[in-house]
N, C-alpha and C. Protein backbone atom coordinates (compact mmCIF):
# COMPACT_ATOMS: atom_id res chain seq x y z
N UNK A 1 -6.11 12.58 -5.80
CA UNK A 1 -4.68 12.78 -5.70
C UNK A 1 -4.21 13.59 -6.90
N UNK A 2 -3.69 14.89 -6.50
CA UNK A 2 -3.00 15.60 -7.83
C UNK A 2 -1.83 15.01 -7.95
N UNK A 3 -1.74 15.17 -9.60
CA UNK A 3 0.08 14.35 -9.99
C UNK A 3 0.97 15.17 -9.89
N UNK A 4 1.96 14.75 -9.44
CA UNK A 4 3.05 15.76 -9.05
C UNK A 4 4.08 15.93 -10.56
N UNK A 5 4.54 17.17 -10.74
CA UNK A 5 5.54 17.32 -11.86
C UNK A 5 6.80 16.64 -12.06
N UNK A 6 6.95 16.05 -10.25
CA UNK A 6 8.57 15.04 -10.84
C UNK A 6 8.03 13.44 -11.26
N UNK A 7 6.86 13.48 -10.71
CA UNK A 7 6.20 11.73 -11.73
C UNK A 7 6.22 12.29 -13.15
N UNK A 8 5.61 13.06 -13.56
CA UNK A 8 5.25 13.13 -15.03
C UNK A 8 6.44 13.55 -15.89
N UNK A 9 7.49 14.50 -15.23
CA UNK A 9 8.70 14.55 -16.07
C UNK A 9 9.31 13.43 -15.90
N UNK A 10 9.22 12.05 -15.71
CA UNK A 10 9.97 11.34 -15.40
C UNK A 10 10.39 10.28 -17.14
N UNK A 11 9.43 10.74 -17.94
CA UNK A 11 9.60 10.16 -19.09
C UNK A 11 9.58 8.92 -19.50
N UNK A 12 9.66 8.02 -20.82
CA UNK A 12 9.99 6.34 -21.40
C UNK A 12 11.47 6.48 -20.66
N UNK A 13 12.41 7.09 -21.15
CA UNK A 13 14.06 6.54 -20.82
C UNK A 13 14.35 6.66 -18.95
N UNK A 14 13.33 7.88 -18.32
CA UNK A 14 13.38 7.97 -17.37
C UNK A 14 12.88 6.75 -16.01
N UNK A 15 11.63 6.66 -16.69
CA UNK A 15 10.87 4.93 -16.17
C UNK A 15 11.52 3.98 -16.19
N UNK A 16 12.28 3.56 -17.44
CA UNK A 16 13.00 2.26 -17.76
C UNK A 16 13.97 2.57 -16.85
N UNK A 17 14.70 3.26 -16.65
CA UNK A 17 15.85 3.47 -15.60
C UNK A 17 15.55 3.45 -14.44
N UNK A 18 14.39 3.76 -13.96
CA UNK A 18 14.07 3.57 -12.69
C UNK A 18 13.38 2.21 -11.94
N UNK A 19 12.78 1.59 -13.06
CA UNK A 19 12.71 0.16 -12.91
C UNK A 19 13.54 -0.53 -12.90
N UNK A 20 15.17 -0.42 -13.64
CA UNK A 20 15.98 -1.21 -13.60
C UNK A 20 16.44 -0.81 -12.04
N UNK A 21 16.41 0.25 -11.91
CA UNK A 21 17.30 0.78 -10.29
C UNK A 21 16.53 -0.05 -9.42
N UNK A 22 15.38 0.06 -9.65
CA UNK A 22 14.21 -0.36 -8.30
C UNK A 22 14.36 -1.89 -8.02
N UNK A 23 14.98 -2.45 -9.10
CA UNK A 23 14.66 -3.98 -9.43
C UNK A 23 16.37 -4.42 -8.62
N UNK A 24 16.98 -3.43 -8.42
CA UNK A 24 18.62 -4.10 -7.79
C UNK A 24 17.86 -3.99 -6.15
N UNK A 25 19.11 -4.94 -5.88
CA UNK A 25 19.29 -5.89 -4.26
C UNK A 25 19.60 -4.02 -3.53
N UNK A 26 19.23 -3.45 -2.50
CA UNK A 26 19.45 -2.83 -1.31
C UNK A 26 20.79 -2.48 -1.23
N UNK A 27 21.67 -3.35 -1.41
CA UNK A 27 22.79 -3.37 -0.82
C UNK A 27 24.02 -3.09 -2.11
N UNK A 28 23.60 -2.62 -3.33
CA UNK A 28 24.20 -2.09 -4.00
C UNK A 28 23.58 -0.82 -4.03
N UNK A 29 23.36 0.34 -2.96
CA UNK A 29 23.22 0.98 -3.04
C UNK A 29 23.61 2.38 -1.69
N UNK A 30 23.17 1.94 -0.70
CA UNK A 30 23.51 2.40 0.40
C UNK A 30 22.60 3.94 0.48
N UNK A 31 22.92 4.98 1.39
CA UNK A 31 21.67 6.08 0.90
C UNK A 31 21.87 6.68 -0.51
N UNK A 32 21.51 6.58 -1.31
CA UNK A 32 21.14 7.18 -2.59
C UNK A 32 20.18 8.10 -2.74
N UNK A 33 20.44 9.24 -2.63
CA UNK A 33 19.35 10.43 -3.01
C UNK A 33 18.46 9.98 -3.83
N UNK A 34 18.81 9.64 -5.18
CA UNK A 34 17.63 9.81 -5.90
C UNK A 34 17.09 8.55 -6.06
N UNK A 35 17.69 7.11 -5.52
CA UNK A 35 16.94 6.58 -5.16
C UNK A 35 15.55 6.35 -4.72
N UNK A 36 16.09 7.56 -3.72
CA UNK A 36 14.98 7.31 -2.41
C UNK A 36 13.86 8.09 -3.39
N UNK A 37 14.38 9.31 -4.33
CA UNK A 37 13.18 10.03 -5.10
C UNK A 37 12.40 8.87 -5.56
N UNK A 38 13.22 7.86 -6.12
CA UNK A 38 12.45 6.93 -7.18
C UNK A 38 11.46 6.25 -6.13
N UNK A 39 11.81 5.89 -5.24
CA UNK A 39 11.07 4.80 -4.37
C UNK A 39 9.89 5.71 -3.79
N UNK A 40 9.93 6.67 -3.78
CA UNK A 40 9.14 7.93 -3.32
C UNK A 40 7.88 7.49 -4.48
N UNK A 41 8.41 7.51 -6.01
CA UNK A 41 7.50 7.93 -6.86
C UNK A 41 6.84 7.47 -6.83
N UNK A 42 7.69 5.38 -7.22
CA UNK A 42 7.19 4.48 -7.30
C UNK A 42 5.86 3.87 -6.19
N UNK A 43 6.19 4.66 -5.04
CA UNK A 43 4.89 4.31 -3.96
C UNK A 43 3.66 5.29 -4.34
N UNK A 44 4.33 6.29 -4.85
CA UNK A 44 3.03 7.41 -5.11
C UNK A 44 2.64 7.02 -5.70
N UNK A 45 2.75 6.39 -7.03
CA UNK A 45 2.01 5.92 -8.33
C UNK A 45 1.03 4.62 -8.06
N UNK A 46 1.99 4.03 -6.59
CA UNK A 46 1.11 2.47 -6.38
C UNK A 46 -0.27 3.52 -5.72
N UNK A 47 -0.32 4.26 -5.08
CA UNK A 47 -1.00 5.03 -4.18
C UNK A 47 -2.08 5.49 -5.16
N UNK A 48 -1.75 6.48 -5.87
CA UNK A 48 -2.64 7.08 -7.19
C UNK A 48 -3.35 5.41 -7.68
N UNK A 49 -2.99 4.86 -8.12
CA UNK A 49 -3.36 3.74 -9.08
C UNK A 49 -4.48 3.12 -7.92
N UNK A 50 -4.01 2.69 -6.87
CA UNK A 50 -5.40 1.99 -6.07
C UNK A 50 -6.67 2.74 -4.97
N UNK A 51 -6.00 4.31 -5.41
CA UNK A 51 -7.23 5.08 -4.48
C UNK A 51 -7.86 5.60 -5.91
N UNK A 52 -7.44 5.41 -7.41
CA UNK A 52 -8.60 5.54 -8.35
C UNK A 52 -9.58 4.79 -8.60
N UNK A 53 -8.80 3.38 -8.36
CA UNK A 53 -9.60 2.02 -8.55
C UNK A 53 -10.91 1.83 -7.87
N UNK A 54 -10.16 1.94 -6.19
CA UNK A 54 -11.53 1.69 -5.18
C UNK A 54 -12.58 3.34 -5.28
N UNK A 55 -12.03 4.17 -5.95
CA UNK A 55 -13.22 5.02 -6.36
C UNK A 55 -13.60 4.96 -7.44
N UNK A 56 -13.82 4.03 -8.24
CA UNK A 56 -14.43 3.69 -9.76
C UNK A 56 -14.91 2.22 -9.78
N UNK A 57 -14.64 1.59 -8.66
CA UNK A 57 -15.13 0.34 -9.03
C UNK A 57 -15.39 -0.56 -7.29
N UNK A 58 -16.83 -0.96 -7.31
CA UNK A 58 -16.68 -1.54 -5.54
C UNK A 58 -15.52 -2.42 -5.39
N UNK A 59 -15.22 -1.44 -4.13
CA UNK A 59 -13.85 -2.06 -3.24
C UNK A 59 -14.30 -3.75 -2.78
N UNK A 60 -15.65 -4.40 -2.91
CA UNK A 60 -15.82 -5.67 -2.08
C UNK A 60 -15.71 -6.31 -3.46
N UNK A 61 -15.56 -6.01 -4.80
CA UNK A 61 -15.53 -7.01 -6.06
C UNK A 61 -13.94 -6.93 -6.45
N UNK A 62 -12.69 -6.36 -5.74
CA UNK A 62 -11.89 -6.16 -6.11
C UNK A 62 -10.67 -7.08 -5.84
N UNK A 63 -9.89 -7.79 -6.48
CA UNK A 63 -9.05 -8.77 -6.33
C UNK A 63 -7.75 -8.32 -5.92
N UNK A 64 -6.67 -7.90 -5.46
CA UNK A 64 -5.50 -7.06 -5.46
C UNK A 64 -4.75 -8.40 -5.47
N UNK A 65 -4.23 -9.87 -4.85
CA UNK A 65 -3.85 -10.84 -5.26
C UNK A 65 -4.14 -11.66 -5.62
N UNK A 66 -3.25 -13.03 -5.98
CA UNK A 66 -3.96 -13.86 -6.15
C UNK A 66 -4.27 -15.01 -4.45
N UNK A 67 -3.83 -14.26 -3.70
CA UNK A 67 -3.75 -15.06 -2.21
C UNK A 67 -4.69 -14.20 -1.66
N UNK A 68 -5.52 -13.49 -1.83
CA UNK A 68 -6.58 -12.07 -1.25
C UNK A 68 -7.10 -13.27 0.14
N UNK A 69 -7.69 -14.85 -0.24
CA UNK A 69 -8.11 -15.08 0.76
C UNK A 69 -7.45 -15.34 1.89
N UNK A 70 -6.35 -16.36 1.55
CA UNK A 70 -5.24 -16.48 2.64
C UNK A 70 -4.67 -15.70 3.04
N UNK A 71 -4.56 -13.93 2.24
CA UNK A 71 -3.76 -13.30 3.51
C UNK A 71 -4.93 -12.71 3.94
N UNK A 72 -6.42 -12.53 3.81
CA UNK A 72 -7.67 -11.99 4.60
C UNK A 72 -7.58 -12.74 5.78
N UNK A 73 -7.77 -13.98 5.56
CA UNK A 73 -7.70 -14.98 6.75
C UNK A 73 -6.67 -15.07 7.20
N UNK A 74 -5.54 -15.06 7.14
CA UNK A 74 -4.46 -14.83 7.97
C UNK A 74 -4.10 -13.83 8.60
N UNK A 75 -4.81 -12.60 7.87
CA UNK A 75 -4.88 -11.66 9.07
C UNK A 75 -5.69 -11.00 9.87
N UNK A 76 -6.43 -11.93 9.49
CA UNK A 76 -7.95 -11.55 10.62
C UNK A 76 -7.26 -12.51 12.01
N UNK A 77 -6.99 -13.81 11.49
CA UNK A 77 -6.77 -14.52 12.91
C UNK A 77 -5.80 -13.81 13.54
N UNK A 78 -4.40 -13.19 12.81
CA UNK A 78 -3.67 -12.65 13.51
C UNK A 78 -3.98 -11.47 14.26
N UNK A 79 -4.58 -10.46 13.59
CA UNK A 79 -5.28 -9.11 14.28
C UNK A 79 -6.29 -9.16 14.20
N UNK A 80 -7.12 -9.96 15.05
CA UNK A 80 -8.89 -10.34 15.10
C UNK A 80 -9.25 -8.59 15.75
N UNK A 81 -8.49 -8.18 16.82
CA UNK A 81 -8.88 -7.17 17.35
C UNK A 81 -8.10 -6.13 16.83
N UNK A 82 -7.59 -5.76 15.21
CA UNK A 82 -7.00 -4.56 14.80
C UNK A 82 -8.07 -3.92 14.26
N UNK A 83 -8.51 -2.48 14.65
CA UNK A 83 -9.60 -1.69 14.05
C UNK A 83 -8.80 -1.07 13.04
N UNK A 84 -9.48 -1.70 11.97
CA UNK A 84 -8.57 -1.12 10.41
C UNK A 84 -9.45 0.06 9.63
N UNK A 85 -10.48 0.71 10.52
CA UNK A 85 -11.13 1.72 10.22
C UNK A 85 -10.12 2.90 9.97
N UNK A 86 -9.34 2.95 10.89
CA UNK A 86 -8.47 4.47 11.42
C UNK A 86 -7.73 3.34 12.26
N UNK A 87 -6.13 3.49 11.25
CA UNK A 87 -4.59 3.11 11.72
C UNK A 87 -4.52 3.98 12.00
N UNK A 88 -3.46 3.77 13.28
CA UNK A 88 -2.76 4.59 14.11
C UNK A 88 -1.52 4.29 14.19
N UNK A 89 -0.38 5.26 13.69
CA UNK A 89 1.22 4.60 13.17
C UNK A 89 1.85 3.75 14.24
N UNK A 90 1.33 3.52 15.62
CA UNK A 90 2.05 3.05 16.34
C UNK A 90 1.08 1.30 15.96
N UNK A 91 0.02 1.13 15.51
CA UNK A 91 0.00 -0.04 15.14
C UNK A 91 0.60 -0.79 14.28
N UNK A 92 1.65 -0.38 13.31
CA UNK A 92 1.92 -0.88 12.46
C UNK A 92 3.72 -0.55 13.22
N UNK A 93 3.84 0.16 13.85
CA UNK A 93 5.62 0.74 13.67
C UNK A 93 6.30 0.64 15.10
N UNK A 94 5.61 0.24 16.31
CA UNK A 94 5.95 0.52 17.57
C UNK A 94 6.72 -0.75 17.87
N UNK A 95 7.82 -0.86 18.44
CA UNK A 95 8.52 -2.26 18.47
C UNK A 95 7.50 -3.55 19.01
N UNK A 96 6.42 -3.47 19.56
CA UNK A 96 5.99 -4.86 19.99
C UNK A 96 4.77 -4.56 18.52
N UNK A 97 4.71 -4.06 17.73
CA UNK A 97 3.48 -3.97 16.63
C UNK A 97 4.56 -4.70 15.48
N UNK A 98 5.69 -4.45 15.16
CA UNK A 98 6.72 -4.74 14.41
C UNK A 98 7.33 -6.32 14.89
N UNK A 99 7.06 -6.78 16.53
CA UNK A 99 7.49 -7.88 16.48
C UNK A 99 6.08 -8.65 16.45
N UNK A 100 5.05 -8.27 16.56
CA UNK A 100 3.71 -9.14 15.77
C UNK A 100 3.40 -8.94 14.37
N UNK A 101 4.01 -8.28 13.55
CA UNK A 101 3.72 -7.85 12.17
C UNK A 101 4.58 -9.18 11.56
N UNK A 102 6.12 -8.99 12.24
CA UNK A 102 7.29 -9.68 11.17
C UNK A 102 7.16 -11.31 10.48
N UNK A 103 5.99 -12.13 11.35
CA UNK A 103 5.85 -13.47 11.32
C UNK A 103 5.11 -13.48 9.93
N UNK A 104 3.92 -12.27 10.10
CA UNK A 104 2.54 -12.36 9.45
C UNK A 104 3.50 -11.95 7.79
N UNK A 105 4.27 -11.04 8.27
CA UNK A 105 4.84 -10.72 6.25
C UNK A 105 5.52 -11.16 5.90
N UNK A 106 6.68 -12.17 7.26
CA UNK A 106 7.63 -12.75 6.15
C UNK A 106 6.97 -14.41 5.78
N UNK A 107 5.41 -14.88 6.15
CA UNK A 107 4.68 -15.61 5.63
C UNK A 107 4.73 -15.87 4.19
N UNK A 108 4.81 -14.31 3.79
CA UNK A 108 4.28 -14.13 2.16
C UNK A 108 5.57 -13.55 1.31
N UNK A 109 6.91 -14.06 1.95
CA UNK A 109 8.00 -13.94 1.50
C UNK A 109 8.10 -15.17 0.11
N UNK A 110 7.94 -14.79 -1.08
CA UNK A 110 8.72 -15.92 -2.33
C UNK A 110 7.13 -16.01 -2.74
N UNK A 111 5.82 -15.69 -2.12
CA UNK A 111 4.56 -16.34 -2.46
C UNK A 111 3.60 -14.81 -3.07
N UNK A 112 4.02 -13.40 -2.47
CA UNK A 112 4.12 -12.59 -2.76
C UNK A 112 4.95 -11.96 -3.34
N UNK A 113 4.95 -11.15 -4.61
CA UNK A 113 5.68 -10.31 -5.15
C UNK A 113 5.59 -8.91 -4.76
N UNK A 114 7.35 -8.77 -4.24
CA UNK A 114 7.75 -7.70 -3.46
C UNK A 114 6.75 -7.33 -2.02
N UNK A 115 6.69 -8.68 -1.32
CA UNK A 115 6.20 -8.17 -0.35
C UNK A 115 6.50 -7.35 0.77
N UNK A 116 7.73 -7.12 0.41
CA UNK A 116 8.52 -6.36 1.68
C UNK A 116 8.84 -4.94 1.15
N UNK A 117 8.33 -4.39 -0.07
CA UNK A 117 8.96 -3.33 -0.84
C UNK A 117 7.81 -2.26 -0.01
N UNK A 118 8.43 -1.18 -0.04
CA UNK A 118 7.69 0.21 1.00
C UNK A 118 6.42 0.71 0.10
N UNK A 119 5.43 0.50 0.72
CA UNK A 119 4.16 1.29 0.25
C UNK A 119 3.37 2.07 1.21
N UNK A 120 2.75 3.37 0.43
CA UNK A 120 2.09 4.10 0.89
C UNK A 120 0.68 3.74 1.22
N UNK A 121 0.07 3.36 3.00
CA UNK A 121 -1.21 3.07 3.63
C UNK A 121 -1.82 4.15 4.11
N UNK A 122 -3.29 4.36 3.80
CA UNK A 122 -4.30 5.51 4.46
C UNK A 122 -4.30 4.72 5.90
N UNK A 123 -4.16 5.55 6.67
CA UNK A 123 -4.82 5.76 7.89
C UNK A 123 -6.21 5.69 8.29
N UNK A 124 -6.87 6.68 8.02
CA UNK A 124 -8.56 6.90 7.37
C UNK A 124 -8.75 6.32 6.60
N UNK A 125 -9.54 4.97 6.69
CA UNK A 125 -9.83 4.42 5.39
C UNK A 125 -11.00 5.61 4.85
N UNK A 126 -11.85 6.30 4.80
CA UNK A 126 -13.07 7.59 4.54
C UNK A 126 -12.13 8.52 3.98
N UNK A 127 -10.36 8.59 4.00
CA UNK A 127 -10.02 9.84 3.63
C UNK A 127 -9.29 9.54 2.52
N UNK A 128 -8.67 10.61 1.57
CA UNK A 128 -7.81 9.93 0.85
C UNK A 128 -6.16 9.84 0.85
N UNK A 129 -5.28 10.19 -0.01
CA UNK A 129 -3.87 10.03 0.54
C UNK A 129 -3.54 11.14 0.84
N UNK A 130 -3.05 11.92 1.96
CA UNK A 130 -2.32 13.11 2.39
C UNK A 130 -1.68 12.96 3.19
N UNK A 131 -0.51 14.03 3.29
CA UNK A 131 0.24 14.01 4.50
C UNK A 131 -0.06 13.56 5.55
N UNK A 132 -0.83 13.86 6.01
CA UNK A 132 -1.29 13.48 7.13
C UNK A 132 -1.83 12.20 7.36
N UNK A 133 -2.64 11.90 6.37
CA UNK A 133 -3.24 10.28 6.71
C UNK A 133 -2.46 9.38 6.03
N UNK A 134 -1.40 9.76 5.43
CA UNK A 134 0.02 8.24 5.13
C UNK A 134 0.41 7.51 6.08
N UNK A 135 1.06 6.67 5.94
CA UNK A 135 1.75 6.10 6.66
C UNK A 135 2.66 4.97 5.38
N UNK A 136 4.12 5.11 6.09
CA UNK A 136 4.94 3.91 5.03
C UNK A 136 4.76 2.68 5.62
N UNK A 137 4.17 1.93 4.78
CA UNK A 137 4.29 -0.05 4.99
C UNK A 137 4.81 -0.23 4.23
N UNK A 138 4.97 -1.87 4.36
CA UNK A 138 5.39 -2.55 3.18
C UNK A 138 4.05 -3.09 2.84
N UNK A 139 4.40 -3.69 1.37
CA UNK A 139 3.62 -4.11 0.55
C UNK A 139 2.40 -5.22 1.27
N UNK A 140 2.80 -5.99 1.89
CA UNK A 140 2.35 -7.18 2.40
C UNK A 140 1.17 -6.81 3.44
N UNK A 141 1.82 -5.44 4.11
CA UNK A 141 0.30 -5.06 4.92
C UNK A 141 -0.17 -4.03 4.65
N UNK A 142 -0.03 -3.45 3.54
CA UNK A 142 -1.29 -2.78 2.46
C UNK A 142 -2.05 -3.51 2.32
N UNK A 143 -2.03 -4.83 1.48
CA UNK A 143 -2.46 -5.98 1.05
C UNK A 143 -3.42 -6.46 2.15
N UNK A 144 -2.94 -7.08 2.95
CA UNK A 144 -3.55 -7.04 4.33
C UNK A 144 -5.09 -5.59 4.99
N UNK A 145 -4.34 -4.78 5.04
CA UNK A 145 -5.24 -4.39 5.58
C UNK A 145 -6.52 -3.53 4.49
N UNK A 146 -5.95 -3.41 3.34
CA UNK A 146 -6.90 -3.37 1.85
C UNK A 146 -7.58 -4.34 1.69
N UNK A 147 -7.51 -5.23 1.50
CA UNK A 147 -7.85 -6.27 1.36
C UNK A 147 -9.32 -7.01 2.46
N UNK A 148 -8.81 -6.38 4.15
CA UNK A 148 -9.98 -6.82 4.55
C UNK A 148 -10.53 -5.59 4.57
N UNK A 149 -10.25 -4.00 4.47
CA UNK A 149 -11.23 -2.89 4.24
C UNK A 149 -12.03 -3.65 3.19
N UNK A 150 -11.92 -3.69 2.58
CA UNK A 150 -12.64 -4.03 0.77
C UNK A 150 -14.07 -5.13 1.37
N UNK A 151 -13.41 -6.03 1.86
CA UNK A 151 -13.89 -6.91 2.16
C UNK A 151 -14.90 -6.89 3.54
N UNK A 152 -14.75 -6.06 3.87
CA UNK A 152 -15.29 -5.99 5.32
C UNK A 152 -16.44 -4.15 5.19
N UNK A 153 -16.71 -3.71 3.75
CA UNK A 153 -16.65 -2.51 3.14
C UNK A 153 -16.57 -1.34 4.02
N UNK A 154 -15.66 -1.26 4.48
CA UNK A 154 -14.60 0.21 5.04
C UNK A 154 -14.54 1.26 3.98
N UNK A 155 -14.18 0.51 2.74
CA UNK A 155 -13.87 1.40 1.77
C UNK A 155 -15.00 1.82 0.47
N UNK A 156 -16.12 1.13 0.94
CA UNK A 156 -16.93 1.94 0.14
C UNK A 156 -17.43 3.23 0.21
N UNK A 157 -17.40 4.18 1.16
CA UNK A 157 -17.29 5.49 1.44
C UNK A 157 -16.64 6.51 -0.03
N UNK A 158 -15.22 5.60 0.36
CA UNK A 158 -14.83 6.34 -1.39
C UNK A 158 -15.44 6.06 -2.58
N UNK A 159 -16.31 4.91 -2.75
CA UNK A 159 -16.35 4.36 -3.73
C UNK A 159 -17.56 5.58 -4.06
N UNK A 160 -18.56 4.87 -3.05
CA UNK A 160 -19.73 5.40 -3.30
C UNK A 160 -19.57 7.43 -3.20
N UNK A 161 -18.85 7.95 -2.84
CA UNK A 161 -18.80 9.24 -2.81
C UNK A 161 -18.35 9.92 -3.64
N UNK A 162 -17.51 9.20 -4.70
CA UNK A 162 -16.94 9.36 -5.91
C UNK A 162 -17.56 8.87 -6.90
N UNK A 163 -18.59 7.80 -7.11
CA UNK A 163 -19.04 7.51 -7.73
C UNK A 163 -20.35 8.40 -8.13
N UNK A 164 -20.88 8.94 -7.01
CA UNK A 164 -22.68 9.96 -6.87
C UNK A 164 -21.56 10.98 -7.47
N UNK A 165 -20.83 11.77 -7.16
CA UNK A 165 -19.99 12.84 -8.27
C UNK A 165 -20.09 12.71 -9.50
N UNK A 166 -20.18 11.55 -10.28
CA UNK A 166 -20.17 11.23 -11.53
C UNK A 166 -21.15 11.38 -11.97
């Protein structure tokens, strides 16, 4: 992932401000342009930060919560038959995928931190983040479906392909 110039101009006074923004309730805000920049960043950076990780270190030794097992197992029983090789946006976004999703994340509502906050998911677990293979979740089924890639090793492809580079 190349870093983009509006993360890195973003500065100490610039960060602190955008954490305080990020950290208010929804509803003191309404559409906010640069909001949405911030929430933009803030997913890019979650994005950068865990497609370096699982290419520097095996994705099956990797902890991302402290609930990794209960939400593995909770969402295997729930999507025993989701092929989390290659998402397809209508699994995660299509109104009957959204009314089987809503039970499974608001589970990890108060037990997860920010489980409902928007993050950036590969599609391709083999590819890395691009236009094309994004997709916006929330936090809770990143977690979810990272969590059993890792575990189930989907994602050693990156590991190991980035790692023989070295």
């Amino acid at each position: 992932m190349a870093s983009s110039d509006g993360l890195s101009s973003l500065g100490p006074d610039g960060a602190s401000a955008a954490a305080h923004a990020l950290s208010l309730p929804a509803e003191a805000y309404g559409n906010d342009e640069h909001l949405e920049v911030m929430w933009a960043m803030k997913a890019y950076n979650h994005a950068e930060v865990y497609f370096n990780l699982i290419s520097s270190v095996d994705p099956k030794f990797l902890k991302l919560t402290k609930m990794d097992d209960d939400i593995y197992s909770t969402f295997r029983e729930t999507f025993e038959d989701l092929d989390i090789k290659v998402l397809h946006p209508d699994q995660l976004k299509s109104a009957e995928a959204k009314e089987r999703w809503r039970p499974f994340c608001n589970r990890y509502e108060g037990l997860v931190e920010d489980f409902n906050y928007g993050t950036l998911l590969r599609l391709d677990c083999q590819k890395d983040y691009t236009e094309e293979n994004t997709i916006f979740a929330t936090r809770i089924q990143f977690f979810a479906v990272e969590i059993a890639r890792n575990r189930e090793g989907l994602n050693d492809t990156i590991f190991t392909s980035k790692s023989s580079k070295s």
